[in-house]
Protein backbone atom coordinates (compact mmCIF):
# COMPACT_ATOMS: atom_id res chain seq x y z
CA UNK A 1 0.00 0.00 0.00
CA UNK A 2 1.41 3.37 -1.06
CA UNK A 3 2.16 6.65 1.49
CA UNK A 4 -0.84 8.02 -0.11
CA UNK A 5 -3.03 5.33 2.03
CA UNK A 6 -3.95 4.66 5.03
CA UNK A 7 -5.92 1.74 7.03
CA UNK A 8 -9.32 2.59 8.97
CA UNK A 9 -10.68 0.58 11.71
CA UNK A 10 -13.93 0.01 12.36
CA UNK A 11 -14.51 3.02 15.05
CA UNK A 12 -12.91 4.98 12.70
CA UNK A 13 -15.93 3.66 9.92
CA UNK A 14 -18.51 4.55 12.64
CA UNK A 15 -17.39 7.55 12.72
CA UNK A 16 -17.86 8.48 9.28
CA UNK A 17 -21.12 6.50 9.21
CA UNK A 18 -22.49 9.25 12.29
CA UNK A 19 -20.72 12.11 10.71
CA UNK A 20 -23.78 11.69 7.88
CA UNK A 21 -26.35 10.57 9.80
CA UNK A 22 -26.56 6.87 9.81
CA UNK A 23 -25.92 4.25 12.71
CA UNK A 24 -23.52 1.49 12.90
CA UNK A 25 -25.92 -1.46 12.70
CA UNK A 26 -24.49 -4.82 13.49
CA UNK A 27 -25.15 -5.72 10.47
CA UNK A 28 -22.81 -2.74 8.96
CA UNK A 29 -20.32 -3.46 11.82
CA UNK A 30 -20.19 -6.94 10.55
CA UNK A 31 -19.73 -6.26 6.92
CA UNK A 32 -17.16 -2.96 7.40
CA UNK A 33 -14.93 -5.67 9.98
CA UNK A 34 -14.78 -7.78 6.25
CA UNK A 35 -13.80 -5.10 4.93
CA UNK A 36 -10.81 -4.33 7.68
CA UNK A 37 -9.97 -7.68 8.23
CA UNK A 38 -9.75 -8.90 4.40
CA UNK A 39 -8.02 -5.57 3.69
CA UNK A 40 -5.99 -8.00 1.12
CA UNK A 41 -8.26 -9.03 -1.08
CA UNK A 42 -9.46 -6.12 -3.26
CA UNK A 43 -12.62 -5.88 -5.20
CA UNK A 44 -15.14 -7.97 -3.54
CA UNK A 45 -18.19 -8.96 -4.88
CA UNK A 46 -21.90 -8.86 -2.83
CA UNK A 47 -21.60 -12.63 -3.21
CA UNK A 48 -17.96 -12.47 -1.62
CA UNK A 49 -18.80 -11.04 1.30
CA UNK A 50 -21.99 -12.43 1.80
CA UNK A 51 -20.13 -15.98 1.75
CA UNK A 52 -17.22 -14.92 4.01
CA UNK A 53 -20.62 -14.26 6.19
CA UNK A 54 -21.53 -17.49 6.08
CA UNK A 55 -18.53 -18.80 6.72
CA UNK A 56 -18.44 -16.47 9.58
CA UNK A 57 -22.21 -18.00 10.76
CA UNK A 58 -23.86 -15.03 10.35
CA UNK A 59 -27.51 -14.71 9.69
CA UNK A 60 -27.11 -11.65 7.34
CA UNK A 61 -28.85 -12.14 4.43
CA UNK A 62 -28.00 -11.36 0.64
CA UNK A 63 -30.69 -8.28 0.29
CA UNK A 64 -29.14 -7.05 3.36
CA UNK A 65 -25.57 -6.97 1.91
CA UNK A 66 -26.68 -5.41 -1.63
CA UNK A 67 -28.17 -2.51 0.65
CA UNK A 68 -25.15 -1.81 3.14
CA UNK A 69 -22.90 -2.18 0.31
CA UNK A 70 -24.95 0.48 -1.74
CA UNK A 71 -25.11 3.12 1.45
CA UNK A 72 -21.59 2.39 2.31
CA UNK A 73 -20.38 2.77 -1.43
CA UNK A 74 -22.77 6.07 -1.63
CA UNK A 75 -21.55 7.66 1.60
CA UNK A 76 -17.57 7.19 -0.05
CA UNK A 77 -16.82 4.42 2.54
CA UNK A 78 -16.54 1.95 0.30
CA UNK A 79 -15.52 1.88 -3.45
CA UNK A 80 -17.47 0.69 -6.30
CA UNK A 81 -15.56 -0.68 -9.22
CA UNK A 82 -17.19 -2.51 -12.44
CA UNK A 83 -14.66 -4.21 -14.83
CA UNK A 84 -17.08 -4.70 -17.60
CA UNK A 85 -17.99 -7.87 -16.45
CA UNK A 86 -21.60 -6.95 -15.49
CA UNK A 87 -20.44 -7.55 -11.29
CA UNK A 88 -20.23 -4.63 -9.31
CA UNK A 89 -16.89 -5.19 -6.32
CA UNK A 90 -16.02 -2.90 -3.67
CA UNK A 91 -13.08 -1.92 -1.56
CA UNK A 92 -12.38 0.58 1.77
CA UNK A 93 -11.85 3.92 0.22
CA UNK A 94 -8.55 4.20 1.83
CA UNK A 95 -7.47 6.87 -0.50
CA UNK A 96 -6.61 10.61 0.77
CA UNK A 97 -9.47 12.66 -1.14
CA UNK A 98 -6.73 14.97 -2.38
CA UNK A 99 -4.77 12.12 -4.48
CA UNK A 100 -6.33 9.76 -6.99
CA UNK A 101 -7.54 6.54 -6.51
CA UNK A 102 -5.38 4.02 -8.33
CA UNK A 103 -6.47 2.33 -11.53
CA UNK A 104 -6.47 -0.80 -12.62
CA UNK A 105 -5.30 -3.52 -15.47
CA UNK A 106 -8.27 -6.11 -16.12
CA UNK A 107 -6.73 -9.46 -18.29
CA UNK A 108 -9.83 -10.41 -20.68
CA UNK A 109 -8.76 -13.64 -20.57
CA UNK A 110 -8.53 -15.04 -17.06
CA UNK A 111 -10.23 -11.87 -15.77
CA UNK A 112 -7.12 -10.89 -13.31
CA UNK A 113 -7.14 -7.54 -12.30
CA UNK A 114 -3.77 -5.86 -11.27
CA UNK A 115 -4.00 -2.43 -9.19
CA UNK A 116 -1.33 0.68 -10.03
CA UNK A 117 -1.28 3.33 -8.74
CA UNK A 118 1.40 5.96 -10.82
CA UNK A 119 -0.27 8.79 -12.18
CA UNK A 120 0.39 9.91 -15.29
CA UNK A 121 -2.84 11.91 -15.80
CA UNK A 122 -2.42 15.04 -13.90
CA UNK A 123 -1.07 16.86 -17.26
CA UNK A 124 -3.75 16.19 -19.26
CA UNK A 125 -6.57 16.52 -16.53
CA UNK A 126 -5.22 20.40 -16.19
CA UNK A 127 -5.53 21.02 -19.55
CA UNK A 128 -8.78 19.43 -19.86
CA UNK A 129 -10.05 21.51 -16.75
CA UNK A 130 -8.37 25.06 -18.32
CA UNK A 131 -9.97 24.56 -21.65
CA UNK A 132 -13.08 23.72 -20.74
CA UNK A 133 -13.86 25.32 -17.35
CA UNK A 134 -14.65 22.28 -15.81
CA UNK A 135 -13.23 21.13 -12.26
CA UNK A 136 -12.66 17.98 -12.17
CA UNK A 137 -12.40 16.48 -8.63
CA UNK A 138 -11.23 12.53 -9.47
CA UNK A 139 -10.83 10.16 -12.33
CA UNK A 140 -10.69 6.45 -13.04
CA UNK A 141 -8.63 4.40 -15.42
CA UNK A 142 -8.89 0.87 -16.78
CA UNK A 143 -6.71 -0.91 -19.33
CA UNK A 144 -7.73 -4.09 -20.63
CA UNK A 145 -5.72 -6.95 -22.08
CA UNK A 146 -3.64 -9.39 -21.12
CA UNK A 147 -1.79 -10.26 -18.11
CA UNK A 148 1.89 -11.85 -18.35
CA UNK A 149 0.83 -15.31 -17.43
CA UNK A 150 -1.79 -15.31 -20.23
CA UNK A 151 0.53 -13.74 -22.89
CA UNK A 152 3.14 -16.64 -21.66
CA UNK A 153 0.63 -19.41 -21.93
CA UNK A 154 -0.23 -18.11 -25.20
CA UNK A 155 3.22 -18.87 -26.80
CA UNK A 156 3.85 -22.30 -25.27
C-alpha cells in the first residue's frame, strides 16, 4: 500500500457512518470488519462477502448486503468498481481525497485484475479543466488486455 493510504478501523468507519447521519448497525459493523480484516483481497463482490458471512455463521442475508454495500459505497466508505464484467466489487476507500484513486489492469482472458497506482494523468486533466472550465475532482482508469501469465501461456 502506497504513502498516499492509510488503514481505517472500524470506530474509525462509525465515525464516518455518524458524521452523515446513519448508525452502525451490526449488520454494517459486521460487513465494514470484512472489509478491515480482508483488507488483502481487493474488489469484492456482494456474493464475496456475503459468503465470508456465512462462513463467519452469520444470519445476514444477501438483500441485506446489496443494501449496506450500496449506502456504504454512496456515503464514499466503500468503493465501487465494475470491470465490464456486469459484477459490481467494492473496496475501503482508503485513499486521501486529495490524491487519486489508483487504476487498474483487467486481463480479458482469465479476468485478473492488477491495481497501479502511478499517475500519469495530472497533465492532461489540467488542460482538460483550463480549456473547458470544468473542475474535475477525481478520475478512473482501466486498461484491458492481457496479463503476463496469459501472454506466456499463449506462446507455449
Amino acid at each position: 500500500m502506497s504513502e498516499n493510504h492509510q488503514l481505517f478501523g472500524t470506530e474509525d468507519l462509525r465515525g464516518k457512518l455518524y458524521e452523515r447521519g446513519y448508525k452502525m448497525t451490526p449488520q454494517r459493523k459486521e460487513i465494514l470488519k470484512i472489509f478491515v480484516d480482508h483488507s488483502d483481497c481487493h474488489h469484492m463482490s456482494a456474493e464475496d462477502v456475503y459468503n465470508i458471512l456465512r462462513e463467519n455463521k452469520s444470519e445476514i442475508g444477501l438483500a441485506t448486503v446489496y443494501r449496506a454495500l450500496d449506502l456504504l459505497s454512496e456515503l464514499g466508505i466503500l468503493v465501487q468498481v465494475d470491470f465490464g464484467d456486469g459484477c459490481s466489487r467494492y473496496e475501503l476507500n482508503t485513499a486521501d481525497p486529495n490524491v487519486h484513486h489508483h487504476h487498474h489492469l483487467i486481463c480479458v482472458k482469465c479476468k485478473k485484475v492488477i491495481e497501479f497506482e502511478e499517475d500519469l494523468l495530472d497533465d492532461l486533466e489540467a488542460n482538460i479543466a483550463k480549456k473547458s472550465g470544468f473542475q474535475i475532482l477525481n478520475h478512473e482508469v482501466k486498461f484491458f488486455g492481457y496479463c503476463s501469465e496469459c501472454l506466456a501461456a499463449e506462446t507455449e
